[in-house]
N, C-alpha and C. Protein backbone atom coordinates (compact mmCIF):
# COMPACT_ATOMS: atom_id res chain seq x y z
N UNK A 1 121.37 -143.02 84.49
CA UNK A 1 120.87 -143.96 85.46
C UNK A 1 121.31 -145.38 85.13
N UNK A 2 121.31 -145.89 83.90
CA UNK A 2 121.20 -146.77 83.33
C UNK A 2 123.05 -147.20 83.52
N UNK A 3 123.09 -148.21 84.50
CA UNK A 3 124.51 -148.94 84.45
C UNK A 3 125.04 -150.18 84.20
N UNK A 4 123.37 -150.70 84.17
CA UNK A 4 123.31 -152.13 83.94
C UNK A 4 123.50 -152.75 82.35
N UNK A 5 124.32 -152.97 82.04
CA UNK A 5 124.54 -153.22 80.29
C UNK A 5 124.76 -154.02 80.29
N UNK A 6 124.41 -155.33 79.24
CA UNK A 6 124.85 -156.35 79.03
C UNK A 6 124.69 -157.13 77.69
N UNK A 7 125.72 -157.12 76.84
CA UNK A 7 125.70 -157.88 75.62
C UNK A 7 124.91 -158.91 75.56
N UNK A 8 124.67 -159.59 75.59
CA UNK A 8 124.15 -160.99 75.61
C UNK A 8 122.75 -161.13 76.29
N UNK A 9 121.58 -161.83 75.65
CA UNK A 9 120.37 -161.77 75.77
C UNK A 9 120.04 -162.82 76.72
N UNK A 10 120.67 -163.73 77.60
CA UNK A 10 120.91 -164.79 78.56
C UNK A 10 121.93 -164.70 79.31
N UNK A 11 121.82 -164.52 81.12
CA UNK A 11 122.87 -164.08 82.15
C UNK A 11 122.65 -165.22 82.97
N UNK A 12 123.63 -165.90 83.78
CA UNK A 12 123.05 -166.47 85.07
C UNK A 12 122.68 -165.84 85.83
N UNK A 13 122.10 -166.39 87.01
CA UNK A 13 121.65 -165.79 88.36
C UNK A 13 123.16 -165.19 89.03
N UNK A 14 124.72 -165.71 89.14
CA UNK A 14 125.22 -165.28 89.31
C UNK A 14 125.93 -163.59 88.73
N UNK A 15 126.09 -164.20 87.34
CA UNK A 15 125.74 -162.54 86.86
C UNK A 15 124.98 -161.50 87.17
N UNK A 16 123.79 -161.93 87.29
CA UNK A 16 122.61 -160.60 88.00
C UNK A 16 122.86 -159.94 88.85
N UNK A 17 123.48 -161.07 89.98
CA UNK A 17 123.19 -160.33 91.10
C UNK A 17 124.07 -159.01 91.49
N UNK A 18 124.99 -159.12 90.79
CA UNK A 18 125.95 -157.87 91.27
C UNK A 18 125.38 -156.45 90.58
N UNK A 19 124.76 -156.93 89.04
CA UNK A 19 124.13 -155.95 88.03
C UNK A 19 122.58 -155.19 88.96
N UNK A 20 121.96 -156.20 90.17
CA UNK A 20 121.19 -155.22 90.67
C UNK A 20 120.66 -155.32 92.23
N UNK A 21 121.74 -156.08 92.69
CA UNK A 21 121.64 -155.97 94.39
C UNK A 21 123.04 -155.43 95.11
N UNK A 22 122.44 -154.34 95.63
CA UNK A 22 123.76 -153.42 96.31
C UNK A 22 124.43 -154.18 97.28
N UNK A 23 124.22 -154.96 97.98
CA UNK A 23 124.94 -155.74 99.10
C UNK A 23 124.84 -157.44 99.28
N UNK A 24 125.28 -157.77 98.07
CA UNK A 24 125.06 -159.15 98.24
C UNK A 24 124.83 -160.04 99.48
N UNK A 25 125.91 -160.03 100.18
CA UNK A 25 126.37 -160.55 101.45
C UNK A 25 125.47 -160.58 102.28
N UNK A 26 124.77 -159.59 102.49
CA UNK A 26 123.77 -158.84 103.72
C UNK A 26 122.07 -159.35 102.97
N UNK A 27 122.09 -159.13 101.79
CA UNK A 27 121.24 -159.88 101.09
C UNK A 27 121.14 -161.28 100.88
N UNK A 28 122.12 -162.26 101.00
CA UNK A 28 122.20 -163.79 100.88
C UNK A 28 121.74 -163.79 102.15
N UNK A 29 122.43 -163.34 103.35
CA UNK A 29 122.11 -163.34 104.94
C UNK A 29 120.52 -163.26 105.27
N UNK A 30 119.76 -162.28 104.27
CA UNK A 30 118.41 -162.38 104.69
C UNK A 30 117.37 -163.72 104.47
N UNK A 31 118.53 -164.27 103.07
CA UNK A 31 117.79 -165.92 102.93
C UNK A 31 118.58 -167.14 103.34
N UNK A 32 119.16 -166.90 104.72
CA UNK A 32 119.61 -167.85 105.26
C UNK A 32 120.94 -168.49 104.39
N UNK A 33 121.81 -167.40 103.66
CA UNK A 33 122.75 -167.64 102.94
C UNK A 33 122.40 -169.00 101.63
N UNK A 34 121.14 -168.58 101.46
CA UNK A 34 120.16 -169.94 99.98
C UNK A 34 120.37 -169.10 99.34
N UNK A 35 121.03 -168.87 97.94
CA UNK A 35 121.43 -168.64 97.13
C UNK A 35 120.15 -168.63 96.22
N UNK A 36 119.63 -170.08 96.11
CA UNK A 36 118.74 -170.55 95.74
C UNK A 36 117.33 -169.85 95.52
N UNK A 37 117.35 -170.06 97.06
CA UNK A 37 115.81 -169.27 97.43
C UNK A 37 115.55 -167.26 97.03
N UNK A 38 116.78 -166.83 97.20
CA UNK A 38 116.85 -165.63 96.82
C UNK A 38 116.53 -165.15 95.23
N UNK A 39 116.99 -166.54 94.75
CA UNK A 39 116.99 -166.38 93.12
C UNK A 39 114.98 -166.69 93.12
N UNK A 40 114.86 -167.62 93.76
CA UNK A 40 113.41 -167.90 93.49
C UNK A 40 112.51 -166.77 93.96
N UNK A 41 112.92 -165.85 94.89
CA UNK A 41 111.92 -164.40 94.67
C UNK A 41 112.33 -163.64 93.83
N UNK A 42 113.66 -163.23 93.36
CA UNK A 42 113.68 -162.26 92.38
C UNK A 42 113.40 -162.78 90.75
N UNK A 43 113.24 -163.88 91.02
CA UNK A 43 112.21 -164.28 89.77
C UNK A 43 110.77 -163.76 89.50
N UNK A 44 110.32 -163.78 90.81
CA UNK A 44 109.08 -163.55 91.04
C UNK A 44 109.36 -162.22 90.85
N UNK A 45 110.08 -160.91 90.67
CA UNK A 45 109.60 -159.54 91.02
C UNK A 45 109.00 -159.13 89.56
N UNK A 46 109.09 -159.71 88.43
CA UNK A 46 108.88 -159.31 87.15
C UNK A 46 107.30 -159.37 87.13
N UNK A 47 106.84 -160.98 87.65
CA UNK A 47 105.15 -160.71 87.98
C UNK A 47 104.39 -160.04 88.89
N UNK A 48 105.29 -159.22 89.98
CA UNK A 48 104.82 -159.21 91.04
C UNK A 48 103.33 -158.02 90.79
N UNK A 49 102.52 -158.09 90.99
CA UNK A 49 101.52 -157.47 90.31
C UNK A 49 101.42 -155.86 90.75
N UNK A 50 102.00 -155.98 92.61
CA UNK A 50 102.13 -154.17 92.39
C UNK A 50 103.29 -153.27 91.50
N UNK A 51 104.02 -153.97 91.14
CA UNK A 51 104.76 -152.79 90.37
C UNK A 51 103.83 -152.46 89.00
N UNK A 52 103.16 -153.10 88.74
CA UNK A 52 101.91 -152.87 87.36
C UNK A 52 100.80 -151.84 87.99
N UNK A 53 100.46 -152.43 89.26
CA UNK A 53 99.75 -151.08 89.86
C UNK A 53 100.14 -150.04 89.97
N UNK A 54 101.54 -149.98 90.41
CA UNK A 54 102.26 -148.60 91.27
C UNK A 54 101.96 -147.82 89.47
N UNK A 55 102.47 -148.75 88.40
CA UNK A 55 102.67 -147.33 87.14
C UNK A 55 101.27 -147.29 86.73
N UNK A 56 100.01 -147.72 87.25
CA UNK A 56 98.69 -147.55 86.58
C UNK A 56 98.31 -146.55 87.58
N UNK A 57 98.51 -146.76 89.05
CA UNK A 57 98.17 -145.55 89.84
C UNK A 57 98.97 -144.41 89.62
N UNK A 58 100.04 -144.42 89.22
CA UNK A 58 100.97 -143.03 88.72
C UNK A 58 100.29 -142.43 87.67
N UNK A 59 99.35 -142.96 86.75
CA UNK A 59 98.45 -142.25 85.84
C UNK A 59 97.56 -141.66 86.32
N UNK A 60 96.98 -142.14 87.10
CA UNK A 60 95.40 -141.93 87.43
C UNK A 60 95.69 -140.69 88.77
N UNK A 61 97.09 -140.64 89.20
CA UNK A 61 97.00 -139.74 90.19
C UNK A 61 96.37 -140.01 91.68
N UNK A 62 96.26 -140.95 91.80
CA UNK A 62 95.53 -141.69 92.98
C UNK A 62 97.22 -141.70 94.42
N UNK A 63 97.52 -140.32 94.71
CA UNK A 63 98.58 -140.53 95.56
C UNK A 63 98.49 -141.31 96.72
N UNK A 64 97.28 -140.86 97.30
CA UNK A 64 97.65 -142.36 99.03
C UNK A 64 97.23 -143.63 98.48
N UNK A 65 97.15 -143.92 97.11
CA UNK A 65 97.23 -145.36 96.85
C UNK A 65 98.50 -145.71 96.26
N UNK A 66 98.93 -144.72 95.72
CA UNK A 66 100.42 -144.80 95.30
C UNK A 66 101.52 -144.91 96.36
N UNK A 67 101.30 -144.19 97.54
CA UNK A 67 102.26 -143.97 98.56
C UNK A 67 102.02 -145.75 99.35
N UNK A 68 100.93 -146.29 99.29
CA UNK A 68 100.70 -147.43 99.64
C UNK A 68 101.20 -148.34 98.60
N UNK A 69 101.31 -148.19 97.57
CA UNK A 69 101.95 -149.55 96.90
C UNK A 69 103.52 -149.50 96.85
N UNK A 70 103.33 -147.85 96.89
CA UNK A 70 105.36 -147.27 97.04
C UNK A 70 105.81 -148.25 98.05
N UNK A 71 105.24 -148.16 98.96
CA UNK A 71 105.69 -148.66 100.50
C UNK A 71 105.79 -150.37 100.64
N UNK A 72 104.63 -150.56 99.89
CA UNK A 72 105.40 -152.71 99.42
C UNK A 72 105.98 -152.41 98.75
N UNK A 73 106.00 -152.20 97.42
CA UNK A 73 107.33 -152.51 96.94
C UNK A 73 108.24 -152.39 97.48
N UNK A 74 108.68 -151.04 98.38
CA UNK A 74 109.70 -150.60 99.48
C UNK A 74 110.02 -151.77 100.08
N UNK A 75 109.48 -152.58 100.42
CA UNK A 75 109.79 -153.39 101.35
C UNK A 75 109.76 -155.05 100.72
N UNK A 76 109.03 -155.15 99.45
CA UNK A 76 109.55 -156.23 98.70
C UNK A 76 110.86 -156.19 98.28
N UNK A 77 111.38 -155.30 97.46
CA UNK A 77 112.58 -155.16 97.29
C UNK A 77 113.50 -154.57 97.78
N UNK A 78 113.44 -154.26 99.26
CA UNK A 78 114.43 -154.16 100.18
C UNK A 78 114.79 -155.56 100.55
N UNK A 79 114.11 -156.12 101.00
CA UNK A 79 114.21 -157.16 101.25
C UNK A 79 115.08 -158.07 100.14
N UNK A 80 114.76 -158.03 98.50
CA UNK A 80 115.75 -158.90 97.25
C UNK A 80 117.05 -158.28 97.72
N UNK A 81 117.18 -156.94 98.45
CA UNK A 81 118.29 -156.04 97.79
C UNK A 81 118.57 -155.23 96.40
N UNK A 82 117.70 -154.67 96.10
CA UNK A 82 118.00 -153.85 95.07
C UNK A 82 117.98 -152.82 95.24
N UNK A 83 119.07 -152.11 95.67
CA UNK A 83 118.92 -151.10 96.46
C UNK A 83 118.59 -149.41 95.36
N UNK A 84 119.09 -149.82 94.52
CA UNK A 84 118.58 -148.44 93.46
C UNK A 84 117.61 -148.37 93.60
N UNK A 85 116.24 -149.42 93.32
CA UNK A 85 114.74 -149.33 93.28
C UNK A 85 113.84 -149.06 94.96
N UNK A 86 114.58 -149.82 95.49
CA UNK A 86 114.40 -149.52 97.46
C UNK A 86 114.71 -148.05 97.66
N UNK A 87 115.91 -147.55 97.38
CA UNK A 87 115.95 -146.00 97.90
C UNK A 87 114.98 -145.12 96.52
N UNK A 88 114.53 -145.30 95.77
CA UNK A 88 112.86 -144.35 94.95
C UNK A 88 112.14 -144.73 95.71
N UNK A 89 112.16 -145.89 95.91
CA UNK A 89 110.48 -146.57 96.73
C UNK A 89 110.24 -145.34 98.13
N UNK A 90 111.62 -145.74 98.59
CA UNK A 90 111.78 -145.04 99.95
C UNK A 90 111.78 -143.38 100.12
N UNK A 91 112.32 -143.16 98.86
CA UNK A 91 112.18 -141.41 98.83
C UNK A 91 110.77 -140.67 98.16
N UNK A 92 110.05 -142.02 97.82
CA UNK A 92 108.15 -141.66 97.07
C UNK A 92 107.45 -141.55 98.17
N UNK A 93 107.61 -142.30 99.35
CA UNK A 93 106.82 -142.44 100.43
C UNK A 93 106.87 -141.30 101.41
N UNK A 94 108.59 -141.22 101.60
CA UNK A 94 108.89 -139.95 102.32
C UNK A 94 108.20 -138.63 101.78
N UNK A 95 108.55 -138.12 100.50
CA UNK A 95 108.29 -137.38 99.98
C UNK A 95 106.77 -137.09 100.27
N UNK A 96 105.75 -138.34 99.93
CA UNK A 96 104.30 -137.86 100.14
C UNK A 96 103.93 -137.79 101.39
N UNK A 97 104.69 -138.47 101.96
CA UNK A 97 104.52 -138.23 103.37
C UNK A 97 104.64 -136.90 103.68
N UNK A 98 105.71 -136.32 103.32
CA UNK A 98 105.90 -134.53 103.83
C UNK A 98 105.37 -133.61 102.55
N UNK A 99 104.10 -134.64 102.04
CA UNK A 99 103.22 -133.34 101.57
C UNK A 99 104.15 -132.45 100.12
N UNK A 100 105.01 -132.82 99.63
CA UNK A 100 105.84 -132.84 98.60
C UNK A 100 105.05 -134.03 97.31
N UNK A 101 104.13 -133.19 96.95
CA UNK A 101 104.07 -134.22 95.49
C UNK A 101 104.62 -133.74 94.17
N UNK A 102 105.37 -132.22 94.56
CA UNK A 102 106.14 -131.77 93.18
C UNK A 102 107.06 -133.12 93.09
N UNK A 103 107.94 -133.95 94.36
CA UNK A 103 109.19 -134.19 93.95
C UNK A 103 108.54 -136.01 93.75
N UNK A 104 107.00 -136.34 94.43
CA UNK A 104 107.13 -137.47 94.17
C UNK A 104 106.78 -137.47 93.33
N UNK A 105 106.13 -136.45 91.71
CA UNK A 105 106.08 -136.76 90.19
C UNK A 105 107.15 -136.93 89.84
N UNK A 106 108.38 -135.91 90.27
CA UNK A 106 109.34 -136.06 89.48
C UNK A 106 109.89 -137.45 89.79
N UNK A 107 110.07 -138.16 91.09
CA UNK A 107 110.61 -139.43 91.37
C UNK A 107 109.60 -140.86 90.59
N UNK A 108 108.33 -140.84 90.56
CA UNK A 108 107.60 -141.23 89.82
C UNK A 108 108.08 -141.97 88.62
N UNK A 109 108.96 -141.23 87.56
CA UNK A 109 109.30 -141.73 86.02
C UNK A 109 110.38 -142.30 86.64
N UNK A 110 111.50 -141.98 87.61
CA UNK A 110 112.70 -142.76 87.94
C UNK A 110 112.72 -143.91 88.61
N UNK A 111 111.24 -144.17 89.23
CA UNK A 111 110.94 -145.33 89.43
C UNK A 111 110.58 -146.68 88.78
N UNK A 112 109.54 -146.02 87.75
CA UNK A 112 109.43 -146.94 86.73
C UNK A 112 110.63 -147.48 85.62
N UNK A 113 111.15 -146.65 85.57
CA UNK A 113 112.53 -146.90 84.66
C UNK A 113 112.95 -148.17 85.29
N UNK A 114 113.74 -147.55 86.08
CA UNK A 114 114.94 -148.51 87.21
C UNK A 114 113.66 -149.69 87.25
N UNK A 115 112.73 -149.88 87.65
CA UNK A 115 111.89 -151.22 87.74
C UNK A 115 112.01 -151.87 86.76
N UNK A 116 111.56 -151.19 85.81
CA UNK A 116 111.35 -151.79 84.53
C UNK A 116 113.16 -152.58 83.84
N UNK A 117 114.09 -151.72 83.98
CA UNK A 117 115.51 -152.08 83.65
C UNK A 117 115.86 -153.35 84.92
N UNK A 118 115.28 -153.32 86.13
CA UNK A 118 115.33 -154.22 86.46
C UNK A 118 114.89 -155.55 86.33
N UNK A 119 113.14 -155.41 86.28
CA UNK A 119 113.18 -156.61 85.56
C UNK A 119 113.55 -156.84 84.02
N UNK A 120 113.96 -156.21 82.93
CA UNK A 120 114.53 -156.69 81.76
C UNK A 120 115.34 -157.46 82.11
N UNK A 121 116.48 -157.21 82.92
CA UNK A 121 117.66 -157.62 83.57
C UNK A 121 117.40 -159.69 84.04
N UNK A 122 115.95 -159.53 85.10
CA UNK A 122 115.76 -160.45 85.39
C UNK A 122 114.87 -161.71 84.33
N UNK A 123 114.69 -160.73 83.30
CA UNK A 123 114.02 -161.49 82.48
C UNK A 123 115.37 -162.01 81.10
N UNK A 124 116.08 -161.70 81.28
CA UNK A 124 117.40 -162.45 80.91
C UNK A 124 118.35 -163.36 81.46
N UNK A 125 117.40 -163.91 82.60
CA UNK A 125 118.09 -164.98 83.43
C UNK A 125 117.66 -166.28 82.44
N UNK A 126 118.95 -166.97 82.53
CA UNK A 126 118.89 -168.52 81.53
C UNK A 126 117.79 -169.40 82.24
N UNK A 127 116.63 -169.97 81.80
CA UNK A 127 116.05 -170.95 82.91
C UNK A 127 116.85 -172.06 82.88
């Protein structure tokens, strides 16, 4: 899973973005081509407090609260463009949606990963 590698313990914002948004272009376009402003939410995704929920409700087994936080995040980070973490988000929801919770455990750990490698990623941005 893991493609994102990077020597060095400090990246710019330009570096990042290719390491974890699938479509730059189409992604700058959603913030009015602000470079800026895009960087100032995916700063924010490291605190964002549901991804701390989504892996505390993945313990507790609490699925239509899980399928509900699946579904913001889905749409928080569709919106950054990160499209590795957007298509789990998107295949947890589906999945519980069609009554499949064998495949949303198994999608479950591949979510947290990729989140978690994502924000490491963002938590190596130079301030």
């Amino acid at each position: 899973m893991a493609e994102w590698v990077y020597n060095r313990d400090i990246m710019t914002f330009d570096e990042l973005l290719p390491a974890i948004i699938g479509d730059i272009p189409e992604t700058l376009a959603r913030f009015c081509d602000n470079k800026a402003l895009l960087e100032k939410f995916i700063r924010k995704f490291p605190d964002d407090a549901n991804f701390a929920k989504f892996k505390e409700i993945a313990e507790t087994g609490d699925w239509a609260e899980l399928e509900v936080t699946a579904h913001t995040l889905k749409g928080f980070v569709g919106n950054l463009g990160i499209t590795k973490l957007y298509d789990l988000f998107t295949r947890i929801v589906n999945e519980y949606r069609a009554s499949n919770n064998d495949a949303v455990k198994e999608l479950i750990p591949q979510a947290v990963a990729c989140g978690e490698e994502v924000i490491g990623l963002i938590k190596q941005l130079d301030n």
